[in-house]
Protein backbone atom coordinates (compact mmCIF):
# COMPACT_ATOMS: atom_id res chain seq x y z
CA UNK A 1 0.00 0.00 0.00
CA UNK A 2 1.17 3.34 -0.70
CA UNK A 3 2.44 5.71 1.64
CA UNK A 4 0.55 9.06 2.11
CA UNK A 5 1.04 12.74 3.86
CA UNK A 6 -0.23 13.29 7.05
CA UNK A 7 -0.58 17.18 8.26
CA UNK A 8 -1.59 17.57 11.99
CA UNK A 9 -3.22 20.92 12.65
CA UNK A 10 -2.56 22.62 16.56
CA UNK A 11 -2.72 25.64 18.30
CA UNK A 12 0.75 25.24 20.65
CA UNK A 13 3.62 23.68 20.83
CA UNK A 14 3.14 21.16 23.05
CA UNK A 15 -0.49 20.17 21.85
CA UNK A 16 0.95 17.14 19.54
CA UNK A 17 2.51 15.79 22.55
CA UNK A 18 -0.65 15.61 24.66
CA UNK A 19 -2.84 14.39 22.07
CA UNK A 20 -0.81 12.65 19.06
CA UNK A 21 2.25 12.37 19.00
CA UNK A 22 1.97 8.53 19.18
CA UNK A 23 -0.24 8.48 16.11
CA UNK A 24 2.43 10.41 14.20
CA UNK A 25 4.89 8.60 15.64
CA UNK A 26 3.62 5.59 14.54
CA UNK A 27 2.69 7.09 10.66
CA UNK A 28 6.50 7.64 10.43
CA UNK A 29 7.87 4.71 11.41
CA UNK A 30 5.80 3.30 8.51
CA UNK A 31 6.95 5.88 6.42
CA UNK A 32 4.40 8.11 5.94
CA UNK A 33 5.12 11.88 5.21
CA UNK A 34 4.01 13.38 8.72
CA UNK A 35 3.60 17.26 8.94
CA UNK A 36 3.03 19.39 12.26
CA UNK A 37 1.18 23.01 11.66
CA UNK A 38 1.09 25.31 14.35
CA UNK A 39 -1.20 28.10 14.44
CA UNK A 40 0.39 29.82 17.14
CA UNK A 41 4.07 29.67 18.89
CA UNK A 42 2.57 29.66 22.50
CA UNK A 43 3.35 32.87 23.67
CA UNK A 44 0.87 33.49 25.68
CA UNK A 45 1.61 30.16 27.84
CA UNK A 46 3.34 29.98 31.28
CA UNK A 47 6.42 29.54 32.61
CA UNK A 48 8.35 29.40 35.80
CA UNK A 49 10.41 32.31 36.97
CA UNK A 50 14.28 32.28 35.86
CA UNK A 51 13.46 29.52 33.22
CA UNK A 52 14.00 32.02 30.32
CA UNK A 53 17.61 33.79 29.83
CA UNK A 54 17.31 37.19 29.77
CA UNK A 55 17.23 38.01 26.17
CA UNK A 56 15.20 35.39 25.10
CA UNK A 57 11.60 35.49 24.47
CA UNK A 58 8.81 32.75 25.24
CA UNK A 59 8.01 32.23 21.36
CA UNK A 60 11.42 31.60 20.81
CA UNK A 61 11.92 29.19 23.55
CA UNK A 62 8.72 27.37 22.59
CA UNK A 63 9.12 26.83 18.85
CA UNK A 64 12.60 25.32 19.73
CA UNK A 65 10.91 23.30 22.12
CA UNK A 66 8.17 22.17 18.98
CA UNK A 67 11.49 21.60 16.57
CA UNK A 68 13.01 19.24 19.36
CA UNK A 69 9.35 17.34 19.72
CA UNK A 70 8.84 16.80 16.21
CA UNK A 71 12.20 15.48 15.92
CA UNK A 72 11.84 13.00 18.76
CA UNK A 73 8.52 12.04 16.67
CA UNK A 74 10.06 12.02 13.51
CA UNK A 75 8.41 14.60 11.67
CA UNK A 76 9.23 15.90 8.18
CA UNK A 77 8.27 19.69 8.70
CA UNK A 78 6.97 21.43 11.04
CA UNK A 79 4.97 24.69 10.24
CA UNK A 80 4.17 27.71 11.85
CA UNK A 81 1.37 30.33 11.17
CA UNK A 82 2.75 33.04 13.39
CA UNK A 83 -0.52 33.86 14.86
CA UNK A 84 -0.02 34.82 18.48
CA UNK A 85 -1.50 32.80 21.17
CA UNK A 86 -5.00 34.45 22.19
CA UNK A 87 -5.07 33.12 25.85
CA UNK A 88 -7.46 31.93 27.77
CA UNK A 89 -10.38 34.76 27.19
CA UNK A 90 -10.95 37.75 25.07
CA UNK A 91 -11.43 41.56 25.87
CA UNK A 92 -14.41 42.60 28.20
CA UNK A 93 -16.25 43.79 24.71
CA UNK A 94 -15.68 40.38 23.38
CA UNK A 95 -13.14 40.79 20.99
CA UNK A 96 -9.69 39.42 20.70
CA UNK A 97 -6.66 41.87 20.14
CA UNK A 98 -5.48 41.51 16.75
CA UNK A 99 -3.05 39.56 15.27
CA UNK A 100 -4.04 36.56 17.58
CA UNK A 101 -5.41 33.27 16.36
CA UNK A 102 -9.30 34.34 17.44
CA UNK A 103 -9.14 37.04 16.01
CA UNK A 104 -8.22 35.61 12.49
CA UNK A 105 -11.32 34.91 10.32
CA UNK A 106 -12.05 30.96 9.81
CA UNK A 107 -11.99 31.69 6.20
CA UNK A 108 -8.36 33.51 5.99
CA UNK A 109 -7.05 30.89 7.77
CA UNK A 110 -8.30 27.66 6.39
CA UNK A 111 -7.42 28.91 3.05
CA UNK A 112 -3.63 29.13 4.47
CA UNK A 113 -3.86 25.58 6.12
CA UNK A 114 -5.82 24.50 2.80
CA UNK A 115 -3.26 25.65 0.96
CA UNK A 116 -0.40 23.84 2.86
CA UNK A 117 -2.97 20.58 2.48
CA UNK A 118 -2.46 21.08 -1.44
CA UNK A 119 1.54 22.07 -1.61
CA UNK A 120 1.78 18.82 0.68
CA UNK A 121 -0.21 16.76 -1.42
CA UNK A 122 -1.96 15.36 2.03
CA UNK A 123 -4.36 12.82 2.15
CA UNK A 124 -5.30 13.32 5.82
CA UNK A 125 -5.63 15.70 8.93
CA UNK A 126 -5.80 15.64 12.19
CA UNK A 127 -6.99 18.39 14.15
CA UNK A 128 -8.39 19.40 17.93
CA UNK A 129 -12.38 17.75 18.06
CA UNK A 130 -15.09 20.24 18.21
CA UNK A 131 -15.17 21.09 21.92
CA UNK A 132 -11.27 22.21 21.60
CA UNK A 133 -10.60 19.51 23.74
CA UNK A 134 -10.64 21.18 27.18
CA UNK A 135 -12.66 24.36 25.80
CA UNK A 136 -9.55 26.58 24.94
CA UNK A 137 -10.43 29.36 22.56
CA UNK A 138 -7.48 28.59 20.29
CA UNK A 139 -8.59 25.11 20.05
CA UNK A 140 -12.00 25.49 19.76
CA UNK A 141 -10.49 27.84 16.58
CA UNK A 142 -8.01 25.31 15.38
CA UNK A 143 -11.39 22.79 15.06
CA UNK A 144 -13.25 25.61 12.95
CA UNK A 145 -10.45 26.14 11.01
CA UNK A 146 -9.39 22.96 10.32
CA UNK A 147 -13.29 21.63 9.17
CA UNK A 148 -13.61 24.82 6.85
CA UNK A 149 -9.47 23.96 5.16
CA UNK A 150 -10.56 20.24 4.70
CA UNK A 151 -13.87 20.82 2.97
CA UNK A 152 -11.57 23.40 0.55
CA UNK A 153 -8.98 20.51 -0.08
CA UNK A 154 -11.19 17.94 0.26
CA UNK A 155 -9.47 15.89 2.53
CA UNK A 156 -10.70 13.91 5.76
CA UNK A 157 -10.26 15.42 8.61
CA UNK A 158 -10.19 13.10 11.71
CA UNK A 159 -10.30 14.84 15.21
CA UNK A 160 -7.88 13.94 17.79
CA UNK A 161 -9.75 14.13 21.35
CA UNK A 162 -9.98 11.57 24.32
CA UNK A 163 -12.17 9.30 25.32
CA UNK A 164 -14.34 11.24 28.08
CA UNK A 165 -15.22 8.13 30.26
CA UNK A 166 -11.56 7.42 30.28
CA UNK A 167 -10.29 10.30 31.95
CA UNK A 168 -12.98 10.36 34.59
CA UNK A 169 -12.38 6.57 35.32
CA UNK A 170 -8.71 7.41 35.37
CA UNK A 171 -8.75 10.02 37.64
CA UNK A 172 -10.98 7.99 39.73
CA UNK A 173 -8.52 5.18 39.64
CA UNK A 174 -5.12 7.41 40.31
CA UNK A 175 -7.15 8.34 43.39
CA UNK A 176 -8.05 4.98 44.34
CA UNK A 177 -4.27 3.85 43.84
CA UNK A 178 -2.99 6.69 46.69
CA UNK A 179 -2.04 8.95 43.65
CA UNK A 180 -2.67 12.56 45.09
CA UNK A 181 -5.02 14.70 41.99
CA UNK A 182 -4.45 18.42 42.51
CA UNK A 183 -7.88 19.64 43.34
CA UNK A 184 -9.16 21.77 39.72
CA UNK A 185 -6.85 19.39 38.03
CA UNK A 186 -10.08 18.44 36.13
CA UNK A 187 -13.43 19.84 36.07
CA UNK A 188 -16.27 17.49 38.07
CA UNK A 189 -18.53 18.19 35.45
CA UNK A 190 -16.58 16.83 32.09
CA UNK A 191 -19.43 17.51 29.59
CA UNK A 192 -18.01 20.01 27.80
CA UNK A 193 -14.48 18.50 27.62
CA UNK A 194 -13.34 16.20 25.03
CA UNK A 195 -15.39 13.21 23.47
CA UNK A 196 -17.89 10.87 24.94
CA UNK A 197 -16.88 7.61 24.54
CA UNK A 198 -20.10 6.33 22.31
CA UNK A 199 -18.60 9.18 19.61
CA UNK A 200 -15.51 7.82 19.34
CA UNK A 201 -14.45 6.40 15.70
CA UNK A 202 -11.10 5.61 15.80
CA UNK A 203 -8.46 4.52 18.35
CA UNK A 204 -4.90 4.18 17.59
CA UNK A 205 -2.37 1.64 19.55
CA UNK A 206 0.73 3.51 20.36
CA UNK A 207 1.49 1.40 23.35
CA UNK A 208 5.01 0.63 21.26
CA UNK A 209 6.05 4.29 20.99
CA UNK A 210 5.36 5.52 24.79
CA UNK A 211 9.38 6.60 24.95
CA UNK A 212 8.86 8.61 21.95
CA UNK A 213 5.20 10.06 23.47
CA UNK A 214 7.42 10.92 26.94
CA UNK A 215 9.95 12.61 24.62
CA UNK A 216 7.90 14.50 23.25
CA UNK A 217 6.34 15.93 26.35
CA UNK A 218 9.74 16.00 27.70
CA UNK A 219 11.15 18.47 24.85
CA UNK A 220 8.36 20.89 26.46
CA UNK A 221 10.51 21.65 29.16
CA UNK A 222 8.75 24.84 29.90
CA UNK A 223 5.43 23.83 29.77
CA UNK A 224 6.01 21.69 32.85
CA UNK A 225 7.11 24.92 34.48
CA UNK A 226 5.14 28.01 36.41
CA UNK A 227 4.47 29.60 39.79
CA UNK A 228 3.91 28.00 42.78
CA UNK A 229 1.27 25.97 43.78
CA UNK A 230 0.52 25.99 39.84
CA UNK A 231 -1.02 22.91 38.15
CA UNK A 232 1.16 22.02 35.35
CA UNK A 233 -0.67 19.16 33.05
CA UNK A 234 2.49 18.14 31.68
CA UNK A 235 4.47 17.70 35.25
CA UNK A 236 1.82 15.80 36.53
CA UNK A 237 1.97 13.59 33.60
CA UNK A 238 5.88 13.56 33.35
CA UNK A 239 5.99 12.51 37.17
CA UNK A 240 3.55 9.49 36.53
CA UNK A 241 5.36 6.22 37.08
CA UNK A 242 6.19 4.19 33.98
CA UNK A 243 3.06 1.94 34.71
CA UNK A 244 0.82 4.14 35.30
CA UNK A 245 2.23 6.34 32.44
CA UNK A 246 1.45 3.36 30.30
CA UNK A 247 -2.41 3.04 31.43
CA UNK A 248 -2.65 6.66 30.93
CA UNK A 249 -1.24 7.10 27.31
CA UNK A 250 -1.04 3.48 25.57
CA UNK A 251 -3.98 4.97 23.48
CA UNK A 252 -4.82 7.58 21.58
CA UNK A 253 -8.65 8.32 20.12
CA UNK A 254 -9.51 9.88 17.15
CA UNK A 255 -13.51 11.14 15.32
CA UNK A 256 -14.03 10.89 11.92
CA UNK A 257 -17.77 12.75 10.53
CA UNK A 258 -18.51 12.39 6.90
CA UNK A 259 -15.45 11.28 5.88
CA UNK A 260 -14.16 7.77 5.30
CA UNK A 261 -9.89 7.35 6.32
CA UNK A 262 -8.09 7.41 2.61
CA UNK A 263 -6.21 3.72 2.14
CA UNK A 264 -2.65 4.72 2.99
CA UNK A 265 -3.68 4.83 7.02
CA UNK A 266 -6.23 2.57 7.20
CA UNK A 267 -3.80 -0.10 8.80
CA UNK A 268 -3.05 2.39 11.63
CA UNK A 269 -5.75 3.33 12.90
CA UNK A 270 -8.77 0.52 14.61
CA UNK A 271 -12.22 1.73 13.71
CA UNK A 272 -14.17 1.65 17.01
CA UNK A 273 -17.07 -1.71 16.91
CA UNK A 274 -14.78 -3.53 14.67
């Protein structure tokens, strides 16, 4: 079967490595053409006093940090849109300051992404699911963006999320086990976050690439970073031990709508029921 191009559509660095980087760890080890897009080069993100050197920027730290993650993936190319990172809410009017990634019309930007679908030649993408995983604006705009490119290039576009009942029964088990769960760590109401599980289309193994997933997340070095008594996601996940790690992040779950997967992936991904 013939290999294909794979373009996987975020909003920060460190995004692939919470959600995908198995999958397209996986696609090129069977050598598939695997492409990471970033809207945005996380500027607007955290990080821990005294991590940065004195003349060097946040941006600049973080798209090193996405270079070093897709090359501990093994990705081809790695894109950025050089939208800046909107944060976590807009102005009191409502609006988002210009120049960020909400502020950017779905159109202007799917036809840049739809663009780098056609100069790639890709037969797939992978983008955040339609809730933005855990509701952040940039994700939520990654999802419209992504739908509106892949209609214009008319390519599938399969939605990278997490099973819903699995993170509630696996923060219900880390407790059970004597792991402490920072309190807010996750919402107790999850409906908004992620996918249910009866949605779910697609699940990928990547139980064989869980070094490269933990390299990834570790090339995020300052994403693991911030004030005190901050919840860091990506600490909490880098201080799991290597069995638990393994429960945690041996899968990865994908939705597919009105689309069918093109040939060239069909043997990586499991279609959910089958």
């Amino acid at each position: 079967m013939p290999n294909g191009t794979l373009i996987a559509f975020h909003a920060h660095p460190d995004d692939e490595a919470l959600l995908d980087a198995g999958t397209l760890a996986r696609a090129a080890q069977a050598g598939h053409r695997v492409v990471l897009v970033l809207a945005t080069r996380g500027d607007a993100g955290d990080v821990g006093d005294g991590v940065l050197a004195a003349d060097e920027g946040l941006a600049q730290r973080r798209s090193a940090e996405a270079e070093a993650s897709a090359a501990a993936i093994g990705i081809s190319r790695v894109v950025f849109l050089d939208y800046l990172d909107s944060g976590h809410s807009p102005a009191s009017d409502g609006t988002w300051p210009a120049g960020t990634f909400c502020a950017a019309p779905v159109n202007e930007a799917a036809a840049t992404l739809a663009a780098l679908l056609a100069e790639e030649n890709a037969s797939l993408l992978i983008a955040d699911d339609r809730n933005g995983g855990y509701g952040h604006p940039d994700h939520q705009h990654v999802h419209r963006v992504a739908w509106a490119a892949a209609q214009l290039a008319h390519v599938p576009l399969l939605q990278a999320t997490i099973d819903r009942e699995f993170l509630s029964g696996g923060i219900e088990l880390a407790k059970g086990m004597g792991f402490e769960v920072p309190e807010g760590f996750v919402p107790a109401d999850l409906s908004t976050w992620y996918t249910p599980n009866a949605e779910i289309t697609h699940t990928v193994d990547v139980s064989s690439v869980l070094d490269t997933r933990k390299a990834s997340m570790n090339a995020h070095a300052t994403q693991a970073t911030g004030a005190p008594d901050t919840v860091r996601t990506l600490s909490i996940f880098l201080g799991l031990p290597d069995e638990i790690f393994a429960i945690a992040f041996s899968t990865e779950w994908y939705v597919i709508t009105g689309s069918s997967l093109p040939d060239a992936f069909t043997d990586l991904f499991t279609t959910v029921g089958q």
